[in-house]
N, C-alpha and C. Protein backbone atom coordinates (compact mmCIF):
# COMPACT_ATOMS: atom_id res chain seq x y z
N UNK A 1 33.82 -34.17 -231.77
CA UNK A 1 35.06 -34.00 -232.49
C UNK A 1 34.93 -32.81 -233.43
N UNK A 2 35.69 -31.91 -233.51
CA UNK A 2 36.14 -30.93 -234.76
C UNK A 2 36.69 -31.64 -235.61
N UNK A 3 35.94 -31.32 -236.90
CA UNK A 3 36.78 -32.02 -238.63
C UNK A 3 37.24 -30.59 -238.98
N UNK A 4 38.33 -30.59 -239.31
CA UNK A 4 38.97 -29.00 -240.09
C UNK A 4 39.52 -29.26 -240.89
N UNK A 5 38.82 -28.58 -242.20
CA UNK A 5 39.09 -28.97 -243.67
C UNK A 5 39.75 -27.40 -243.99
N UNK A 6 40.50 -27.41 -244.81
CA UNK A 6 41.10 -26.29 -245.47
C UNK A 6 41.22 -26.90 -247.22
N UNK A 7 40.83 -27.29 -247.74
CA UNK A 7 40.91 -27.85 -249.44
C UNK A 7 39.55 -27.63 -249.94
N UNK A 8 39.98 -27.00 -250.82
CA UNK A 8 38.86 -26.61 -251.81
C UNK A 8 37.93 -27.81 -252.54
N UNK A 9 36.57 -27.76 -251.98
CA UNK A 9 35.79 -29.18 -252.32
C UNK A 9 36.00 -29.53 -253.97
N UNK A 10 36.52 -28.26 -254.64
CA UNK A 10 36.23 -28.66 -256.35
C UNK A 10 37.87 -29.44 -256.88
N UNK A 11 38.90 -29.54 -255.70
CA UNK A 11 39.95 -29.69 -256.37
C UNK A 11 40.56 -30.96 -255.11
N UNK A 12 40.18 -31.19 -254.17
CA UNK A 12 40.63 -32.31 -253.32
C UNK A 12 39.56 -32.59 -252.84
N UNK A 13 39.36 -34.15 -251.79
CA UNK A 13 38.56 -34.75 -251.79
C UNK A 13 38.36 -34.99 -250.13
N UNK A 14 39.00 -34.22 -249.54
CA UNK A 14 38.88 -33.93 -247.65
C UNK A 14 37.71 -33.72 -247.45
N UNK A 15 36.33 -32.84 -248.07
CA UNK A 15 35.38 -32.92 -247.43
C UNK A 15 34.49 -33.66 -247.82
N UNK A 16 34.78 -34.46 -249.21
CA UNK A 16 33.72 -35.72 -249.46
C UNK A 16 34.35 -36.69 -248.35
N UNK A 17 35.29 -36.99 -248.29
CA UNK A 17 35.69 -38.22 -247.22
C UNK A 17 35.39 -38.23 -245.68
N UNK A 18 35.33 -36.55 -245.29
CA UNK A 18 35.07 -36.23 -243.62
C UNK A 18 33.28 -36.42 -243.80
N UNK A 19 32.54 -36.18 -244.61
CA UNK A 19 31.14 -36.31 -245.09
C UNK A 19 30.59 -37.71 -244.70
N UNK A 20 31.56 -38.05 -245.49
CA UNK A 20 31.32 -39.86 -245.79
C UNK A 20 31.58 -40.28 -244.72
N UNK A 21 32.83 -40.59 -243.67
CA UNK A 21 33.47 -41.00 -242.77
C UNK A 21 32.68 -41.04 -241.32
N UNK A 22 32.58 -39.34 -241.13
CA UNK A 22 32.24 -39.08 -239.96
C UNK A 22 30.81 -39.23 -239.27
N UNK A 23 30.49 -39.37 -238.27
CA UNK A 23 29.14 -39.67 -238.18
C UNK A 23 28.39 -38.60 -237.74
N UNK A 24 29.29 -37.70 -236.44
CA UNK A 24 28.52 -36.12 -236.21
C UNK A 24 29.58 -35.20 -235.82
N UNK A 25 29.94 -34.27 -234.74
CA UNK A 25 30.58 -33.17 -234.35
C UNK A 25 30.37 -31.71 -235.28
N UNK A 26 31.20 -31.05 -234.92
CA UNK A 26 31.58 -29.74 -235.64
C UNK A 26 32.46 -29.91 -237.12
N UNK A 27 32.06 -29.24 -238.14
CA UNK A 27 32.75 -28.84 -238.89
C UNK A 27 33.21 -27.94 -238.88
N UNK A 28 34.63 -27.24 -239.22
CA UNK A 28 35.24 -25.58 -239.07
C UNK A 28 35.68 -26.09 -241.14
N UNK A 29 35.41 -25.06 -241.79
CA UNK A 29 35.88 -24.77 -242.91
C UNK A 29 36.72 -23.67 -242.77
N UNK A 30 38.19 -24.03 -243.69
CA UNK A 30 39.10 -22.66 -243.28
C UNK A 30 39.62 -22.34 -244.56
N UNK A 31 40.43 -21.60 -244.94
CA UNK A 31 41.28 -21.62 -246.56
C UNK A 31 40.22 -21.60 -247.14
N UNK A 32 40.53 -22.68 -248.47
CA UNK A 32 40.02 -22.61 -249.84
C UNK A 32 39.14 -23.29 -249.36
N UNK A 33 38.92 -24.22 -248.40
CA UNK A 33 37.28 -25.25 -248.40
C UNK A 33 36.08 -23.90 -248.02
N UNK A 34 36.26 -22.84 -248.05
CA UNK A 34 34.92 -22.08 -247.47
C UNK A 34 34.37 -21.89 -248.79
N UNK A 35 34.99 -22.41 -250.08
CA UNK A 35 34.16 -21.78 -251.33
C UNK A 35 32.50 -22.99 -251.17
N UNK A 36 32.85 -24.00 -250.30
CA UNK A 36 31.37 -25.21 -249.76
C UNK A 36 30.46 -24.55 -249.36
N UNK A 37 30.90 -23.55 -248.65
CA UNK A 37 29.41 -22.96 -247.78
C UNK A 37 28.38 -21.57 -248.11
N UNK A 38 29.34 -21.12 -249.90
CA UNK A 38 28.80 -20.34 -250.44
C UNK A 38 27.93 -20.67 -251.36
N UNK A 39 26.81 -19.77 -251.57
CA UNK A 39 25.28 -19.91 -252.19
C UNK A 39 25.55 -20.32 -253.99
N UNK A 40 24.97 -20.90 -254.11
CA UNK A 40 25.17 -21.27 -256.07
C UNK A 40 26.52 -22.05 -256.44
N UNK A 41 26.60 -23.01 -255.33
CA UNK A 41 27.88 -23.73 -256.30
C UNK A 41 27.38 -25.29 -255.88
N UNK A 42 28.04 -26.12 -256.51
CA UNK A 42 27.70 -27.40 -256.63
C UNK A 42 27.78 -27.88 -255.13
N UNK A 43 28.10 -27.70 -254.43
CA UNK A 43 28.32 -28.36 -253.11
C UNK A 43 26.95 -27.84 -252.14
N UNK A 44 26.65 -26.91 -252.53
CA UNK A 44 25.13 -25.84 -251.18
C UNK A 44 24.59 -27.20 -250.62
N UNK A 45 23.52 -28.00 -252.03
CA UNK A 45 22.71 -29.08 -251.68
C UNK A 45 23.62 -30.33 -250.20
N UNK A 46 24.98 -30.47 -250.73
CA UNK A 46 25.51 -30.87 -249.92
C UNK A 46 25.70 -30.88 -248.71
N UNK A 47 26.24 -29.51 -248.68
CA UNK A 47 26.35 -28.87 -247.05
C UNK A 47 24.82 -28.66 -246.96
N UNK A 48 23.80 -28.35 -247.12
CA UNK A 48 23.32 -28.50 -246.44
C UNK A 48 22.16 -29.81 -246.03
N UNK A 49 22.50 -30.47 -246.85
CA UNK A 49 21.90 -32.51 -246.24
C UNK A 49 22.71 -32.31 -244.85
N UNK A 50 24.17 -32.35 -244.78
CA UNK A 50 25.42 -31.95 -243.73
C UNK A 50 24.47 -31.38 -242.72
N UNK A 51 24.13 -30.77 -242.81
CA UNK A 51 23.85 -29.70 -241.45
C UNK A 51 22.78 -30.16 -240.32
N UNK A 52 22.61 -31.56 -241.29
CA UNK A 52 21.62 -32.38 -240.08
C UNK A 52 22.44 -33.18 -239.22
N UNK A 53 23.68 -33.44 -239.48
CA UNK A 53 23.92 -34.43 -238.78
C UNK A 53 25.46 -33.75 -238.36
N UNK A 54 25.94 -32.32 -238.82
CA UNK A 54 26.71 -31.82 -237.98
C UNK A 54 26.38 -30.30 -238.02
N UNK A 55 27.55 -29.62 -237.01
CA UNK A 55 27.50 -28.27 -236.41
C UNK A 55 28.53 -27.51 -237.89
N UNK A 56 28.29 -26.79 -238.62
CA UNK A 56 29.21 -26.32 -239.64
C UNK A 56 29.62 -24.92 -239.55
N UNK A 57 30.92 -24.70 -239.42
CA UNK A 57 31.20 -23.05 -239.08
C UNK A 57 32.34 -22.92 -240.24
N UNK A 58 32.26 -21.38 -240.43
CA UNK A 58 33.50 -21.32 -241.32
C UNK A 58 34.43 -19.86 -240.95
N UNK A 59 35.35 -19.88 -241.55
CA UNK A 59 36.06 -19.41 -240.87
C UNK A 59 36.14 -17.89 -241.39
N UNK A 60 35.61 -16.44 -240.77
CA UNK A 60 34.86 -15.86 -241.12
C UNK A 60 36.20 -14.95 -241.85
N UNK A 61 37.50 -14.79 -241.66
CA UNK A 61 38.63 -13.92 -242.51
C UNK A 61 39.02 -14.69 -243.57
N UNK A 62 38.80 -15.58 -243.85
CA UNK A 62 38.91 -16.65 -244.90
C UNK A 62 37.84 -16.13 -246.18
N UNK A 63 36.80 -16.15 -245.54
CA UNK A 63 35.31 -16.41 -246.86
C UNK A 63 36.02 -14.24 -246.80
N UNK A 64 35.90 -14.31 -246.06
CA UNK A 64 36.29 -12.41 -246.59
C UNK A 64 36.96 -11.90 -247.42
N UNK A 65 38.51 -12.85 -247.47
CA UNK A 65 39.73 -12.82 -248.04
C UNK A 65 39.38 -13.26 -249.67
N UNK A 66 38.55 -13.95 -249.82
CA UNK A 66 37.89 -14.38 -250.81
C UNK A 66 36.82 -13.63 -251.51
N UNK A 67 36.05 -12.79 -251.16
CA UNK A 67 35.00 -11.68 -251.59
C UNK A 67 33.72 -12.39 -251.41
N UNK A 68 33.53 -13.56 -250.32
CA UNK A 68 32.28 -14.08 -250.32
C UNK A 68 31.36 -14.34 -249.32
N UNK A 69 32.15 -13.00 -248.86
CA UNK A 69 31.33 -12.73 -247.60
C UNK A 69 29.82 -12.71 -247.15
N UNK A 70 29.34 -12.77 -248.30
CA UNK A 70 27.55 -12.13 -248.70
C UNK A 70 27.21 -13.19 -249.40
N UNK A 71 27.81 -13.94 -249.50
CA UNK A 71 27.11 -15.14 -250.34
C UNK A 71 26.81 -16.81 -248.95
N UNK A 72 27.16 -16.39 -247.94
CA UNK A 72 27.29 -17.66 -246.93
C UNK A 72 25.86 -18.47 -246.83
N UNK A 73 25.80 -19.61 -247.46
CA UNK A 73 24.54 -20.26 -247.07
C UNK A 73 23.77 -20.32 -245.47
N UNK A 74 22.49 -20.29 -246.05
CA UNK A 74 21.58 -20.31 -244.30
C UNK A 74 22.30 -21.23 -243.35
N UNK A 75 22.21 -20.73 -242.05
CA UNK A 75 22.35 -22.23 -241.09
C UNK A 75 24.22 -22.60 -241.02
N UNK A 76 24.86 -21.90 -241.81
CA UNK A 76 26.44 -21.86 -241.54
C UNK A 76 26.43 -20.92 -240.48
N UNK A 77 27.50 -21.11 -239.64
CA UNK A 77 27.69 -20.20 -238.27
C UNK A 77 29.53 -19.61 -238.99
N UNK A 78 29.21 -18.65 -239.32
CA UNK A 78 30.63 -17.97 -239.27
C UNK A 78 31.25 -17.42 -237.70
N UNK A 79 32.82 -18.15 -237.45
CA UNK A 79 33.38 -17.47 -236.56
C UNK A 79 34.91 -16.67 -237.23
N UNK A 80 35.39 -15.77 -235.70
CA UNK A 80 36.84 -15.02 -235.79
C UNK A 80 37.99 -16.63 -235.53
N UNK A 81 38.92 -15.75 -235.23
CA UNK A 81 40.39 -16.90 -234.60
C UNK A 81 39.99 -17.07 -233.50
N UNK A 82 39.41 -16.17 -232.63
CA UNK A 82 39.22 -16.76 -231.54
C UNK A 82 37.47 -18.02 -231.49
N UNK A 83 36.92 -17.35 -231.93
CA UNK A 83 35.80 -18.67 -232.33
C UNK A 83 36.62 -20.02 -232.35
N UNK A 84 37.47 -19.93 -233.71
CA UNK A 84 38.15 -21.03 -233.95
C UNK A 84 38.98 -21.64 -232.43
N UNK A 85 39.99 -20.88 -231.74
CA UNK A 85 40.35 -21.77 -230.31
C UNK A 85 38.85 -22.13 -229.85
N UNK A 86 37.69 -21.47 -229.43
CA UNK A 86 36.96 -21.71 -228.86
C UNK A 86 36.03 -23.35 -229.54
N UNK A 87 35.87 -23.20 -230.49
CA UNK A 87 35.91 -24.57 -231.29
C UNK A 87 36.87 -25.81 -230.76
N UNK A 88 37.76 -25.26 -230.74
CA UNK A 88 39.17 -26.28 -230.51
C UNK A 88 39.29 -26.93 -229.09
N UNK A 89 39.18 -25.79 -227.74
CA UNK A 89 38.97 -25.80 -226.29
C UNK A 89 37.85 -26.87 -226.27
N UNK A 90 36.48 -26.63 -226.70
CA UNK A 90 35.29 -27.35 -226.14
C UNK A 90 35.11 -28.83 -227.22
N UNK A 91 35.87 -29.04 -228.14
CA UNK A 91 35.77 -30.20 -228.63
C UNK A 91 36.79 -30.83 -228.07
N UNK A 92 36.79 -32.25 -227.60
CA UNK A 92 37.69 -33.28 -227.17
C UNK A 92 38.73 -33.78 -227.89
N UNK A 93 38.54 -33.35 -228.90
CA UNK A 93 39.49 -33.66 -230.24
C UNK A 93 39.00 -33.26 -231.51
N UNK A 94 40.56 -33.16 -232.41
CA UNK A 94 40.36 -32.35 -233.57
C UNK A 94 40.96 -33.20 -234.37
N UNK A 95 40.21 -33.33 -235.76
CA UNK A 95 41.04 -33.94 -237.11
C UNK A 95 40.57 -32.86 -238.03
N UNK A 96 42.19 -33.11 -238.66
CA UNK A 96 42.58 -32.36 -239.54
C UNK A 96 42.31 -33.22 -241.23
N UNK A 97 41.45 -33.02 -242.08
CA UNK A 97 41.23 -34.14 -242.95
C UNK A 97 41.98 -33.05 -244.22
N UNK A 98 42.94 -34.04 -244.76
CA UNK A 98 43.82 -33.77 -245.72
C UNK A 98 43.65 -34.27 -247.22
């Protein structure tokens, strides 16, 4: 399964609950949730416990649009839009956690 979070981990609670909830698949971070997968913020330790028990990508014009391009923690797989269909095509299903 793809979990696709777009909410910023410091201000909604979509990726503590897809964390908690889910048991494995892909993560895609898009929007404001890519500030998770950057180096020095409260969440790193998080995502990366995460990265054992899922696939985590983020969404690579997003973290750009943001200036944090150079800050992406180890072991995150940044993709384009098309990454993202390609994410979408080979997973059997997608939730959108709000």
């Amino acid at each position: 399964m793809l979990h696709i979070i777009n909410k910023s981990p410091m201000t909604n609670s979509a990726l503590d609950s897809c964390l908690r909830v889910a048991q494995s698949g892909d993560i895609l971070l898009i929007e404001d949730a890519v500030y998770a997968v950057t180096s020095g913020n409260v969440f790193e330790s998080r995502m990366r416990e995460a990265m054992g028990r899922f696939n985590i990508y983020v969404l690579q014009p997003d973290l750009e649009a943001r200036g944090f391009a150079d800050r992406l923690i180890g072991g995150v797989s940044s993709v384009d839009y098309g990454g993202f269909v390609d994410l979408t095509a080979s997973n059997k299903s997608c939730q959108s956690w709000l």
